[in-house]
N, C-alpha and C. Protein backbone atom coordinates (compact mmCIF):
# COMPACT_ATOMS: atom_id res chain seq x y z
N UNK A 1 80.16 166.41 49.59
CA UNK A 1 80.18 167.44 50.63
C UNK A 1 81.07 168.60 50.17
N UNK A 2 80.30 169.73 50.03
CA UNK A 2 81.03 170.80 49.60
C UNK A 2 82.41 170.82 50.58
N UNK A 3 83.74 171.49 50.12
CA UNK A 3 85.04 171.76 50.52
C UNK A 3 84.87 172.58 52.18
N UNK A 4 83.97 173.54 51.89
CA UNK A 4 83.54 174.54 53.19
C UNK A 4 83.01 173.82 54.32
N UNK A 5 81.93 172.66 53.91
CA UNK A 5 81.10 171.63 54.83
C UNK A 5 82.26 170.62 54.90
N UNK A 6 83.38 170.30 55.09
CA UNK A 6 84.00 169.20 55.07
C UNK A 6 84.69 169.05 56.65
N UNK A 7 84.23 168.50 57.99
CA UNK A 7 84.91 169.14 58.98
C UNK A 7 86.05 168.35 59.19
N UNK A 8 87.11 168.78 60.11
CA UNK A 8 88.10 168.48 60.64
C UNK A 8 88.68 167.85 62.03
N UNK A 9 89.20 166.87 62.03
CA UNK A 9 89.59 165.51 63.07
C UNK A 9 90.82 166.22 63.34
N UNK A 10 90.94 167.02 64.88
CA UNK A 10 92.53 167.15 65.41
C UNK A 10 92.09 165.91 66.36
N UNK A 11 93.51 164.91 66.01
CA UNK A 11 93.14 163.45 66.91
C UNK A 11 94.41 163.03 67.18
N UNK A 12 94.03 161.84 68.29
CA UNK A 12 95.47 161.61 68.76
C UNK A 12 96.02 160.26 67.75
N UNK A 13 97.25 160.42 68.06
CA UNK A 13 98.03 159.11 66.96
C UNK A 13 97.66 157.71 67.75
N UNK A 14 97.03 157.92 68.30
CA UNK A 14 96.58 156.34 69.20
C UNK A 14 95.87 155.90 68.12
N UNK A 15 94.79 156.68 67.79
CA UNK A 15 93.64 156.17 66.63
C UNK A 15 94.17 156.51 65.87
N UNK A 16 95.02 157.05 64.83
CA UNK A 16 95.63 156.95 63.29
C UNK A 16 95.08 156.06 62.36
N UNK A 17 95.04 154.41 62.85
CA UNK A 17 95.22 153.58 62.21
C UNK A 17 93.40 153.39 61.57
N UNK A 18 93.25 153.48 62.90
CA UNK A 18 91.18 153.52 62.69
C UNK A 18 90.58 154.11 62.14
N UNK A 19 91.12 155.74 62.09
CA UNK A 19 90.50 156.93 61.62
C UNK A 19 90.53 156.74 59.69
N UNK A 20 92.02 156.17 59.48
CA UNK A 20 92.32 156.71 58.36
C UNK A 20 91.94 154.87 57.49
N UNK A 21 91.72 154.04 58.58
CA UNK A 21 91.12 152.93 57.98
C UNK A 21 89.22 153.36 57.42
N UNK A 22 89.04 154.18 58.32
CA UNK A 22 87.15 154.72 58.45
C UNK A 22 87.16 155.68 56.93
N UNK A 23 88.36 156.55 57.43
CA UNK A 23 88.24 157.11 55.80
C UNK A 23 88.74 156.80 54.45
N UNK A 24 89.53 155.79 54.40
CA UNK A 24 89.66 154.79 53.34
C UNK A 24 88.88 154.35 52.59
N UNK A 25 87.50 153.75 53.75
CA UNK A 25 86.54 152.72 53.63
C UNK A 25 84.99 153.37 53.13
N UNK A 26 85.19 154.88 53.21
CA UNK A 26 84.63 156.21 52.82
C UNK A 26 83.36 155.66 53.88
N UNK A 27 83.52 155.48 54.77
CA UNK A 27 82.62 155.63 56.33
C UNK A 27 82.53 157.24 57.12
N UNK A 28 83.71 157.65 56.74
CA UNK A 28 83.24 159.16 57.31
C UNK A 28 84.27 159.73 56.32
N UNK A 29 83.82 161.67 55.92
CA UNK A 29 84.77 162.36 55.45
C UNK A 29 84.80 163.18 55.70
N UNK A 30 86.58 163.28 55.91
CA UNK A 30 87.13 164.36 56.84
C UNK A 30 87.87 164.91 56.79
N UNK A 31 88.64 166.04 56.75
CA UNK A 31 90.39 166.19 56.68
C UNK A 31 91.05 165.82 58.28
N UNK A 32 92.15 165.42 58.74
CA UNK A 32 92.60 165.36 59.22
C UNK A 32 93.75 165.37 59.96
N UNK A 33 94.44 165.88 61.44
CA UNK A 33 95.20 166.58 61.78
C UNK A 33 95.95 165.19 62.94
N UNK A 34 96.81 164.52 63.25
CA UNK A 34 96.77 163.91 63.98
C UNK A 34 98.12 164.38 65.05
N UNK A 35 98.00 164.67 66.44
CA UNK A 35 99.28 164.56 67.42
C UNK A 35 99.85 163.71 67.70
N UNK A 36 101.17 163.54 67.80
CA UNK A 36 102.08 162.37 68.48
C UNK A 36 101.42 161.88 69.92
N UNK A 37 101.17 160.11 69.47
CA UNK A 37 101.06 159.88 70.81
C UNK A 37 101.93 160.08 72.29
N UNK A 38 103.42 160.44 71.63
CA UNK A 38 104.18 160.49 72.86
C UNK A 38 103.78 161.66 73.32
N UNK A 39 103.23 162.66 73.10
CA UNK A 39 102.65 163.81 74.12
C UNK A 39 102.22 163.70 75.00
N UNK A 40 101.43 162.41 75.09
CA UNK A 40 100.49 161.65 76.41
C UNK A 40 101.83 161.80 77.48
N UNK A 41 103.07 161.55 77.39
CA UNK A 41 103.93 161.32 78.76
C UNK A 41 104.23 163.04 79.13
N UNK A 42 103.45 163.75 78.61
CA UNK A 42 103.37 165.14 79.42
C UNK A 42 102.18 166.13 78.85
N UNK A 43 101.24 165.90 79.91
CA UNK A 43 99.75 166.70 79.71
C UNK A 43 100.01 168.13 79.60
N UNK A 44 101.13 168.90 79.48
CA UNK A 44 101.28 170.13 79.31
C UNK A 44 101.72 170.40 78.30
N UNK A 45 102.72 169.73 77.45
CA UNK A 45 102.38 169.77 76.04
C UNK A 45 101.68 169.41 75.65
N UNK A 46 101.19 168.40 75.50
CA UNK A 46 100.18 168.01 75.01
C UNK A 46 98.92 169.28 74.60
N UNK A 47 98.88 169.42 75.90
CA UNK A 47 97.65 170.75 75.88
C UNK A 47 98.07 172.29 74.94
N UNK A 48 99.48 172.17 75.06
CA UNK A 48 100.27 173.00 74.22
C UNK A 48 100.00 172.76 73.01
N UNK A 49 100.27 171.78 72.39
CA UNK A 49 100.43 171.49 71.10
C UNK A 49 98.89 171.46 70.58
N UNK A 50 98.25 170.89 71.60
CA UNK A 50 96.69 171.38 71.03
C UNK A 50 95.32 172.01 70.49
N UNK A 51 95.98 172.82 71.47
CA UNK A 51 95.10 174.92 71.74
C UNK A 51 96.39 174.93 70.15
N UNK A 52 97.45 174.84 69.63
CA UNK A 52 98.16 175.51 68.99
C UNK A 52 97.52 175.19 67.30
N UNK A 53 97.40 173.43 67.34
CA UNK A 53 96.52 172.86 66.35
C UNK A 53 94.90 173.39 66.11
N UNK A 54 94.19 173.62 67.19
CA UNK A 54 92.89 174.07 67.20
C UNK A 54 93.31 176.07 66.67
N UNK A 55 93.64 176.55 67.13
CA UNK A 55 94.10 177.74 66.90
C UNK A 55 94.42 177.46 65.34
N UNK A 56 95.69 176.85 64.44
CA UNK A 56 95.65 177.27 63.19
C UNK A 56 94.25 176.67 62.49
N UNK A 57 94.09 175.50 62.67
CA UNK A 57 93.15 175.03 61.70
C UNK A 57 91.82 175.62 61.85
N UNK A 58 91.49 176.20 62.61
CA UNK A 58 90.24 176.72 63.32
C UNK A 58 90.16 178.04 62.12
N UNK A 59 91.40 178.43 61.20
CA UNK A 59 91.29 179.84 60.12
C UNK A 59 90.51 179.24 59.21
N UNK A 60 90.96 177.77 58.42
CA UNK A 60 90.34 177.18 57.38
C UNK A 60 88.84 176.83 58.27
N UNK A 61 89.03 175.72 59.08
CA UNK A 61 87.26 175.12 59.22
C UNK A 61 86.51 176.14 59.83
N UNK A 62 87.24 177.18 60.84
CA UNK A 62 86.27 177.69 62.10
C UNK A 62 85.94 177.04 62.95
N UNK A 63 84.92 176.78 63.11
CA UNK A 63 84.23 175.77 64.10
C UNK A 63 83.76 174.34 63.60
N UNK A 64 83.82 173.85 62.68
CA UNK A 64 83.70 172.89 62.21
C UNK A 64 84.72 171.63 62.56
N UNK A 65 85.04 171.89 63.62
CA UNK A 65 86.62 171.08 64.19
C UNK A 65 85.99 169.74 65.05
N UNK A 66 86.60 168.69 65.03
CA UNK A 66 86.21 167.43 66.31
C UNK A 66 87.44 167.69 67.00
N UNK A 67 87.78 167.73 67.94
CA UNK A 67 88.54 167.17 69.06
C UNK A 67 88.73 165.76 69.28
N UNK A 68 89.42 165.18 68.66
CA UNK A 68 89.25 163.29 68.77
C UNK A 68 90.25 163.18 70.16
N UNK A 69 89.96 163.30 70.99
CA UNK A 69 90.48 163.53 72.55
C UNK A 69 89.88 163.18 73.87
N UNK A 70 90.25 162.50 74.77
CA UNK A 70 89.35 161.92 75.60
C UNK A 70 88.91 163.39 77.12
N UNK A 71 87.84 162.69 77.88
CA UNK A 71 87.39 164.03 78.36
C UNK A 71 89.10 163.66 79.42
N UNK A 72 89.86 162.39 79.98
CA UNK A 72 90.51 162.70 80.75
C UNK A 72 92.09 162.95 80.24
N UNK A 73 92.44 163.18 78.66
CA UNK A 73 93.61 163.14 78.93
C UNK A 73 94.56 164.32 78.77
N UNK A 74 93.78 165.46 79.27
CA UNK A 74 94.82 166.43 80.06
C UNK A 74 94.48 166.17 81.69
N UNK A 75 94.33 165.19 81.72
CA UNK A 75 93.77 165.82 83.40
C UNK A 75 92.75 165.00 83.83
N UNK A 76 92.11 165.11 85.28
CA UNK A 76 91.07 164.23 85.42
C UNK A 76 90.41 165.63 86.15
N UNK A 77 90.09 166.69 86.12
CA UNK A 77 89.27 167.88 86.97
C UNK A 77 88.57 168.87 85.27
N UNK A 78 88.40 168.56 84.09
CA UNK A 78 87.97 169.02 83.18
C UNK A 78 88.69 169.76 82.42
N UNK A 79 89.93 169.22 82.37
CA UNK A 79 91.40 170.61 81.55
C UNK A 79 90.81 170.48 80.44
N UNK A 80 90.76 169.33 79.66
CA UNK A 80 89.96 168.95 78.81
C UNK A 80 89.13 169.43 77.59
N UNK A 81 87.46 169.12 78.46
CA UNK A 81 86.90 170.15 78.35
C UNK A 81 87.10 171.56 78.37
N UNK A 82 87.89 172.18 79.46
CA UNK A 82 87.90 173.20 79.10
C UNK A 82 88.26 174.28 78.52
N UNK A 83 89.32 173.60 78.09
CA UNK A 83 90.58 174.04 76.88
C UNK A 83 89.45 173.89 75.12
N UNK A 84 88.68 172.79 75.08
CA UNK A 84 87.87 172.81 74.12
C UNK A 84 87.15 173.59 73.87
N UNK A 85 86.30 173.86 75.09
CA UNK A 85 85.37 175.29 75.07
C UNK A 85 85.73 176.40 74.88
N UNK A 86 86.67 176.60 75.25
CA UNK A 86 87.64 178.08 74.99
C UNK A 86 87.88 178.38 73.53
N UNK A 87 87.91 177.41 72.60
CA UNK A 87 88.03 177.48 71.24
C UNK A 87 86.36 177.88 70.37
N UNK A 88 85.68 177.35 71.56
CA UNK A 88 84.72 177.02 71.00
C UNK A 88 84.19 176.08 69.56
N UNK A 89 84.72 174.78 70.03
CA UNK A 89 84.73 173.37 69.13
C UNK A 89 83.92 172.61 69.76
N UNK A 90 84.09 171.45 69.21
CA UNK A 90 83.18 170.11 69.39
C UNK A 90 84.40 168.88 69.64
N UNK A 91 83.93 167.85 70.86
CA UNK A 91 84.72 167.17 71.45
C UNK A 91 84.24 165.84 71.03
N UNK A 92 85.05 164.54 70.93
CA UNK A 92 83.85 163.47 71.55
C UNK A 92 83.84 163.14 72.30
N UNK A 93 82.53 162.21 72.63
CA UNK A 93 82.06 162.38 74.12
C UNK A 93 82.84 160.74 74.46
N UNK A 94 84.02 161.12 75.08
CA UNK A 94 84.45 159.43 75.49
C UNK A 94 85.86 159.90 76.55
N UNK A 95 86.20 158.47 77.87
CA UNK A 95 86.88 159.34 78.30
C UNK A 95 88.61 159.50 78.30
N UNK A 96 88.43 158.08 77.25
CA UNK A 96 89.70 158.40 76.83
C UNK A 96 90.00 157.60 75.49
N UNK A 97 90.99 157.35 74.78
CA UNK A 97 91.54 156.85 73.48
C UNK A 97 90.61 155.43 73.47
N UNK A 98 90.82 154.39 74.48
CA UNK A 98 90.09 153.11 74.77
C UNK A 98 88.88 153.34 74.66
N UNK A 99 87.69 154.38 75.38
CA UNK A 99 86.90 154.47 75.27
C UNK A 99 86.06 154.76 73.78
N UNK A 100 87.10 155.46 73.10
CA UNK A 100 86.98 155.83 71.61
C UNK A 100 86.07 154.51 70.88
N UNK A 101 87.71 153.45 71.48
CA UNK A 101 87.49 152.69 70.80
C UNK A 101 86.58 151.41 70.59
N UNK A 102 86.11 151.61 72.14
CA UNK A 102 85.00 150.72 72.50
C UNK A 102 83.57 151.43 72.59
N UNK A 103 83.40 152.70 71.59
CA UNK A 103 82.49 153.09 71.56
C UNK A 103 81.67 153.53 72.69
N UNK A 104 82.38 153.98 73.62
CA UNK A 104 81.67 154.96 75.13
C UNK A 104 81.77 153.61 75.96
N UNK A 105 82.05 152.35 75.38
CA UNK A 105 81.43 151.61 76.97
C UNK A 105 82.50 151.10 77.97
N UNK A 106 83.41 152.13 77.94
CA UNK A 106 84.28 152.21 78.93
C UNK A 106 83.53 151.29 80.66
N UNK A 107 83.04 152.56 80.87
CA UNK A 107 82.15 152.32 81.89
C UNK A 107 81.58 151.52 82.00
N UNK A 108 81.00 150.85 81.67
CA UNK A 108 80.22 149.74 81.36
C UNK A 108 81.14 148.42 81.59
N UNK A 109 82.14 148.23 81.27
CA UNK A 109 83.41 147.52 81.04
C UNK A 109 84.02 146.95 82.26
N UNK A 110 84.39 148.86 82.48
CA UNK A 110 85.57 148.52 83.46
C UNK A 110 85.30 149.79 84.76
N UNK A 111 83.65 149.59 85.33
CA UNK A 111 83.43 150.71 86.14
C UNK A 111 84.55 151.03 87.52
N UNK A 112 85.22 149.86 87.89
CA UNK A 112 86.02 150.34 88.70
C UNK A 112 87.63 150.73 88.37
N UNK A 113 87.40 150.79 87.31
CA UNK A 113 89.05 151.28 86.67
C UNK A 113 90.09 150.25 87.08
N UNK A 114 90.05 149.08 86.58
CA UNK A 114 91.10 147.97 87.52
C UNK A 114 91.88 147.41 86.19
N UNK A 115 91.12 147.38 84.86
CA UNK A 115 91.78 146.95 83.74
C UNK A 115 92.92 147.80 83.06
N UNK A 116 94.16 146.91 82.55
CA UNK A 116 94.67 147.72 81.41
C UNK A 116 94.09 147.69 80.00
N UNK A 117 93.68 147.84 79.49
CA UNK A 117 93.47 147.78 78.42
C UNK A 117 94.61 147.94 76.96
N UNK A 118 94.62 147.07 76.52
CA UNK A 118 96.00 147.05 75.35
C UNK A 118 95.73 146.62 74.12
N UNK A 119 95.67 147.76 73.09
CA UNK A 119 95.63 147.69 71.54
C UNK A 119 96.91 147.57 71.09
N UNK A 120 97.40 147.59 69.49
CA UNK A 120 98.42 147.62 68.96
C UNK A 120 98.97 149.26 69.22
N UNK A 121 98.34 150.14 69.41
CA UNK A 121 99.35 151.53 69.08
C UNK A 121 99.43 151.55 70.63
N UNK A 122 99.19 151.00 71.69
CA UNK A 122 99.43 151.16 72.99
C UNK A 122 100.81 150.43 73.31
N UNK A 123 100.30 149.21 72.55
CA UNK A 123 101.62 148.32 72.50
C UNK A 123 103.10 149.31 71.84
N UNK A 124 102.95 149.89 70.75
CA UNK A 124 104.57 150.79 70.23
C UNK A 124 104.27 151.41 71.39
N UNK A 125 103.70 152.32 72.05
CA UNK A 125 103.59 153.71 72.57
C UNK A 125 104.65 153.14 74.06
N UNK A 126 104.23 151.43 74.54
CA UNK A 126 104.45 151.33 75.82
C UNK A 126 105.86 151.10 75.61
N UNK A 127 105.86 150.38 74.53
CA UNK A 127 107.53 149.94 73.82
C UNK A 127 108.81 151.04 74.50
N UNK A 128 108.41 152.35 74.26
CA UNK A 128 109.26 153.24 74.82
C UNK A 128 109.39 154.06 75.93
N UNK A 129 108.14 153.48 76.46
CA UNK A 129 107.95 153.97 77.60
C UNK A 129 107.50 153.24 78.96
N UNK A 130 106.25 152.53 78.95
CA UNK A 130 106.03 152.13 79.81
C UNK A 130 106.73 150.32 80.57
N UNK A 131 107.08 149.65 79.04
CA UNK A 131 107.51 148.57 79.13
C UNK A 131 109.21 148.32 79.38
N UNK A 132 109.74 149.39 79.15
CA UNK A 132 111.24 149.43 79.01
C UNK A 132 111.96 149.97 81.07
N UNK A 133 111.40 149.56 81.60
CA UNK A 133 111.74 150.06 83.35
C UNK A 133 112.19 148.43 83.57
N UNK A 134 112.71 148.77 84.57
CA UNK A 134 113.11 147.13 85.45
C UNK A 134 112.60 146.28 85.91
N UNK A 135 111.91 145.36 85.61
CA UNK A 135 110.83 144.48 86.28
C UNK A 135 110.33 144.96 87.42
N UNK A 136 111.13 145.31 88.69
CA UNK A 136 110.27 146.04 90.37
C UNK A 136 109.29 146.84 89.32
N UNK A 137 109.97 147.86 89.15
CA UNK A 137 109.56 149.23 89.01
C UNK A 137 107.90 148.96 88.24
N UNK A 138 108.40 148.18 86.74
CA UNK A 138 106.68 148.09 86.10
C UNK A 138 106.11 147.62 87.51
N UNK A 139 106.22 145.94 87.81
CA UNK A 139 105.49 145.72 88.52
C UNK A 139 104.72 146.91 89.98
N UNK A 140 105.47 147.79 90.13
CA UNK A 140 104.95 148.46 91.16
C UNK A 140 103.78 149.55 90.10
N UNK A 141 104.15 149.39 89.12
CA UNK A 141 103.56 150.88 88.12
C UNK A 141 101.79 150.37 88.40
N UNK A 142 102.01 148.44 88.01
CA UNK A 142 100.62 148.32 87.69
C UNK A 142 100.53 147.65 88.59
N UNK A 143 100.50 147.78 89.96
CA UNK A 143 99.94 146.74 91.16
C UNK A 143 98.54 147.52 91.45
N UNK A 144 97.85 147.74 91.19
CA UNK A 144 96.88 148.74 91.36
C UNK A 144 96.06 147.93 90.67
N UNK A 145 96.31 147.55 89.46
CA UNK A 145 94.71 146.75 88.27
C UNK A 145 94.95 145.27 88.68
N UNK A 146 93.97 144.76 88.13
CA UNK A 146 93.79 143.63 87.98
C UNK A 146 93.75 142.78 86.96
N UNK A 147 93.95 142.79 85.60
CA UNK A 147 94.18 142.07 84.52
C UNK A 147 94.35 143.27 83.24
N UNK A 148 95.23 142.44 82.29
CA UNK A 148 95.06 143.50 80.60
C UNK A 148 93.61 142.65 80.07
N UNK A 149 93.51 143.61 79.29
CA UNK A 149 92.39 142.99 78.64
C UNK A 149 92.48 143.72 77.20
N UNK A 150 93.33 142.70 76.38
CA UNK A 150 93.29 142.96 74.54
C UNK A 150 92.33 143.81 74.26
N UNK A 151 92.54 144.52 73.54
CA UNK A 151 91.07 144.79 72.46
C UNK A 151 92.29 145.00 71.13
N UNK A 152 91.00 144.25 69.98
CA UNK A 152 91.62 144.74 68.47
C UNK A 152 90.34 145.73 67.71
N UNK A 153 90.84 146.41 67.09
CA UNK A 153 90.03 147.16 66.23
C UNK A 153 90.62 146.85 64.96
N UNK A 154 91.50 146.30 64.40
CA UNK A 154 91.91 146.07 62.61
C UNK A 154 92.61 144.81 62.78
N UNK A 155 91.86 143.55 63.54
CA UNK A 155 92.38 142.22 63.26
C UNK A 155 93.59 141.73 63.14
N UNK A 156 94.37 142.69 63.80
CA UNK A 156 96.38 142.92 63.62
C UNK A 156 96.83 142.12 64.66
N UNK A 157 95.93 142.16 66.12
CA UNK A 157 96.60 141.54 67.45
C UNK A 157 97.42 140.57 67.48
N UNK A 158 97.04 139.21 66.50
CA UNK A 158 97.23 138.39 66.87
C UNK A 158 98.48 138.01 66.72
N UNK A 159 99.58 139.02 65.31
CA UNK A 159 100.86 138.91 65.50
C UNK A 159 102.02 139.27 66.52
N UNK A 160 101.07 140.25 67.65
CA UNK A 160 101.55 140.87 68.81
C UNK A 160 101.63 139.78 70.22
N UNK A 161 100.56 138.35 69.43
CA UNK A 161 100.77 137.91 71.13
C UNK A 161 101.49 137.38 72.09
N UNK A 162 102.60 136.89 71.31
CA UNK A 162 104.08 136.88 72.04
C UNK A 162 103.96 137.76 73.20
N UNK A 163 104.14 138.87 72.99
CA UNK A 163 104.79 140.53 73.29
C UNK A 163 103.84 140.38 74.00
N UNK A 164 102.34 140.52 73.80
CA UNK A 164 101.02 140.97 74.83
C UNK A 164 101.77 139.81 76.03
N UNK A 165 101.87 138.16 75.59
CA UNK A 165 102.41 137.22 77.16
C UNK A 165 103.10 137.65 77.82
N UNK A 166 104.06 138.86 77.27
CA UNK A 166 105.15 139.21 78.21
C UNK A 166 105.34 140.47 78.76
N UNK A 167 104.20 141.14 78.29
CA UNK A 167 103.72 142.04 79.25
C UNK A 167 102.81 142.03 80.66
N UNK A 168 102.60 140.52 80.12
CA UNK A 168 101.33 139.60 80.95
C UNK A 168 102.46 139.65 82.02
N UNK A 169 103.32 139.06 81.84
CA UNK A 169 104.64 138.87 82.68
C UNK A 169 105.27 139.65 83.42
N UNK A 170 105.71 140.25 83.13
CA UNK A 170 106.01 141.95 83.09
C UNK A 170 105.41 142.03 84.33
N UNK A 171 104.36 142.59 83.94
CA UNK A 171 103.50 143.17 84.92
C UNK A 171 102.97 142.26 86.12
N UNK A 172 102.78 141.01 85.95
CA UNK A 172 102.03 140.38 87.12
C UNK A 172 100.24 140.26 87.05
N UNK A 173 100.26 140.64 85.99
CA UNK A 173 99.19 141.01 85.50
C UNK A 173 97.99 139.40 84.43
N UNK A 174 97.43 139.02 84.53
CA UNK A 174 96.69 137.91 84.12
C UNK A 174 95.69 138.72 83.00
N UNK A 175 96.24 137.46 81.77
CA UNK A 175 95.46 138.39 80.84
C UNK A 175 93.80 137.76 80.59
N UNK A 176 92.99 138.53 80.03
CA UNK A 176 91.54 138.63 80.10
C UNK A 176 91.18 137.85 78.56
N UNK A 177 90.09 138.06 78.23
CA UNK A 177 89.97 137.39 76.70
C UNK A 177 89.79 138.82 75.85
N UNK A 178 90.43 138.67 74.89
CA UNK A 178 90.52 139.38 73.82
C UNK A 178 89.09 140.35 73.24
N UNK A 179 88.80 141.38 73.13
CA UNK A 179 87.64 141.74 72.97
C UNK A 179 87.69 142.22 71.17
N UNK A 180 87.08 141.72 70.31
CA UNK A 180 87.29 142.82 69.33
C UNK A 180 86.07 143.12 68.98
N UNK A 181 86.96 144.86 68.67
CA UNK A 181 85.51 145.85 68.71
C UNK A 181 85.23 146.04 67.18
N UNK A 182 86.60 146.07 66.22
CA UNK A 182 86.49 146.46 65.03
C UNK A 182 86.49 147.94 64.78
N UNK A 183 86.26 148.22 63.62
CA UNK A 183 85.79 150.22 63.87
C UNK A 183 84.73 150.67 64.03
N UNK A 184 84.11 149.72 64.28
CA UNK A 184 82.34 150.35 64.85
C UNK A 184 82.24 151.47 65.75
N UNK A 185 83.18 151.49 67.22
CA UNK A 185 83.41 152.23 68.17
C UNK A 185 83.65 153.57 67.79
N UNK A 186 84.82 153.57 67.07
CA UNK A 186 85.49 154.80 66.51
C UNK A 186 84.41 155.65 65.83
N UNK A 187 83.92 154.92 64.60
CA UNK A 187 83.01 155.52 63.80
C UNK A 187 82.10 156.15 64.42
N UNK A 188 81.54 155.14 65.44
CA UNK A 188 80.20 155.91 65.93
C UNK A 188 80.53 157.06 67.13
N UNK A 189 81.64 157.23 67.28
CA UNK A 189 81.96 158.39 68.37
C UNK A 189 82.14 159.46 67.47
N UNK A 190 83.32 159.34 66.35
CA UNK A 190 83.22 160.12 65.46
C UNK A 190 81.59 160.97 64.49
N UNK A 191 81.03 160.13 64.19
CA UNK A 191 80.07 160.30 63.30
C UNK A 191 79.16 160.98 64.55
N UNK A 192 78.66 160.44 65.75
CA UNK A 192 78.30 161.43 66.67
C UNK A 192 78.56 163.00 67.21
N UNK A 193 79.91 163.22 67.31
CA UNK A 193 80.28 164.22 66.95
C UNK A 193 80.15 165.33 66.46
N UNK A 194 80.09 164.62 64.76
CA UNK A 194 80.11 165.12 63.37
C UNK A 194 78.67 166.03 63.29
N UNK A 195 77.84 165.65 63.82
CA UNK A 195 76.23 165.81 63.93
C UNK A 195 76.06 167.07 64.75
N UNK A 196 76.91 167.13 65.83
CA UNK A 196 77.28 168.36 66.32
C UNK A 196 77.57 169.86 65.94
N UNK A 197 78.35 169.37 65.12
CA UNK A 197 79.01 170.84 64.06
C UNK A 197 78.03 171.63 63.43
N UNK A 198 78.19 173.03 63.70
CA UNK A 198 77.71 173.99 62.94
C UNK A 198 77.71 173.10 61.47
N UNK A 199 76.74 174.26 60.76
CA UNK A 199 76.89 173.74 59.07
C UNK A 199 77.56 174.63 58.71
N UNK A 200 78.00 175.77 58.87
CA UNK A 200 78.45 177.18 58.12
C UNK A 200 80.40 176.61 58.33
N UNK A 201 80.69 177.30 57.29
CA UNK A 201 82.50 176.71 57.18
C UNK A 201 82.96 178.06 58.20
N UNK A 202 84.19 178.03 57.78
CA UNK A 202 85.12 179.39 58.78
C UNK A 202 84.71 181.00 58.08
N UNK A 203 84.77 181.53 59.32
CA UNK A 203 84.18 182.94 58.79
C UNK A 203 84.83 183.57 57.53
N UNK A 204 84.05 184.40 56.99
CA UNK A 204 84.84 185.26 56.03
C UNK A 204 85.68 186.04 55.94
C-alpha cells in the first residue's frame, strides 16, 4: 500500500493491545495515533484532545482518518458523531470500546444495558478509578446492572481472575461466563471502516 493510501487509527488506549496485536499479525495496515484511556473520566477533554488529534493528523492523511471511538463516548445525544463530521472523517460504527470489541453485537448481548462488561484494559483503567471508592459508594455506583460479564480478546484473562472475584465482590455483582471474542471483533469493525475511506491521500 502506497505511503499516501496508508490510512490512520486515532483510537482509544482501551484497544491498544488489539489494534497493535491486528497489526503485528499484518491483519490490517495502518499508522496509528492512540488517546489515554483516562480521558474517558471527562468527556470534555476527551473531545478536546480529539478534534486536536484529528486536526494535526488530518495535514498528513486528510481524510483518510478512522475514528476508533464509540458513537456514545462523548455523550449519549450524538457529540460523537458530530464532532466527527465536522472534520469530515470516518468513524466506526459501534457504540462503544466493548462494542468494538464484540464486533457491533453489543445490542444483541446486552439490549437492556444491565451488564458490566470487563476486559483486561478496563480492569487497569478501573484500578484507578472506578474500583478504588469505599465499598457503599461502588456498591451504589453499580446497583443499577445485573452481572459482569468477562470478555477476553488476547487470552490474558485468566491471570486477572482473582481481581475479576473481587470485583464480583465489590460490587454485589454475580459474575456471568466468560465470553471470548478474540480479535475478530476489532478487525472487522476496523477493516469495515477502512472500506469507507476516500482513496486519494491529504491534499496538496
Amino acid at each position: 500500500m502506497p505511503a499516501e493510501q496508508t490510512p490512520m487509527l486515532i483510537a482509544c488506549g482501551i484497544l491498544r493491545d488489539e489494534i497493535l496485536a491486528l497489526l503485528a499479525q499484518g491483519r490490517i495496515r495502518a499508522a496509528t495515533h492512540f488517546l489515554s484511556s483516562r480521558l474517558h473520566r471527562d468527556p470534555r477533554q476527551l473531545g478536546k484532545a480529539l478534534a486536536a488529534a484529528m486536526k494535526f493528523f488530518s495535514r498528513k492523511f486528510g481524510r483518510r482518518i478512522v475514528v476508533v471511538y464509540g458513537d456514545a463516548c462523548l455523550g449519549f445525544d450524538g457529540e460523537m458523531g458530530r464532532l466527527v463530521e465536522n472534520y469530515g472523517l470516518t468513524k466506526i460504527k459501534a457504540v462503544n470500546c466493548i462494542d468494538c470489541l464484540l464486533g457491533g453485537r453489543l445490542l444483541e448481548i446486552d439490549p437492556d444495558h444491565r451488564y458490566f462488561f470487563l476486559n483486561r484494559a478496563f480492569l487497569q483503567f478501573g484500578r484507578n478509578s472506578l474500583f478504588n471508592n469505599d465499598p457503599a459508594t461502588i456498591r451504589e455506583q453499580f446497583r443499577m446492572l445485573a452481572a459482569i460479564v468477562p470478555i477476553d480478546s488476547m487470552g490474558a484473562l485468566d491471570a486477572h481472575w482473582d481481581e475479576i472475584q473481587r470485583i464480583s465482590e465489590m460490587t454485589g455483582l454475580p459474575l456471568r461466563e466468560l465470553i471470548e471474542v478474540g480479535l475478530e471483533g476489532v478487525e472487522k469493525m476496523l477493516a469495515e471502516a477502512i472500506t469507507r475511506l476516500p482513496t486519494s491521500g491529504p491534499p496538496s
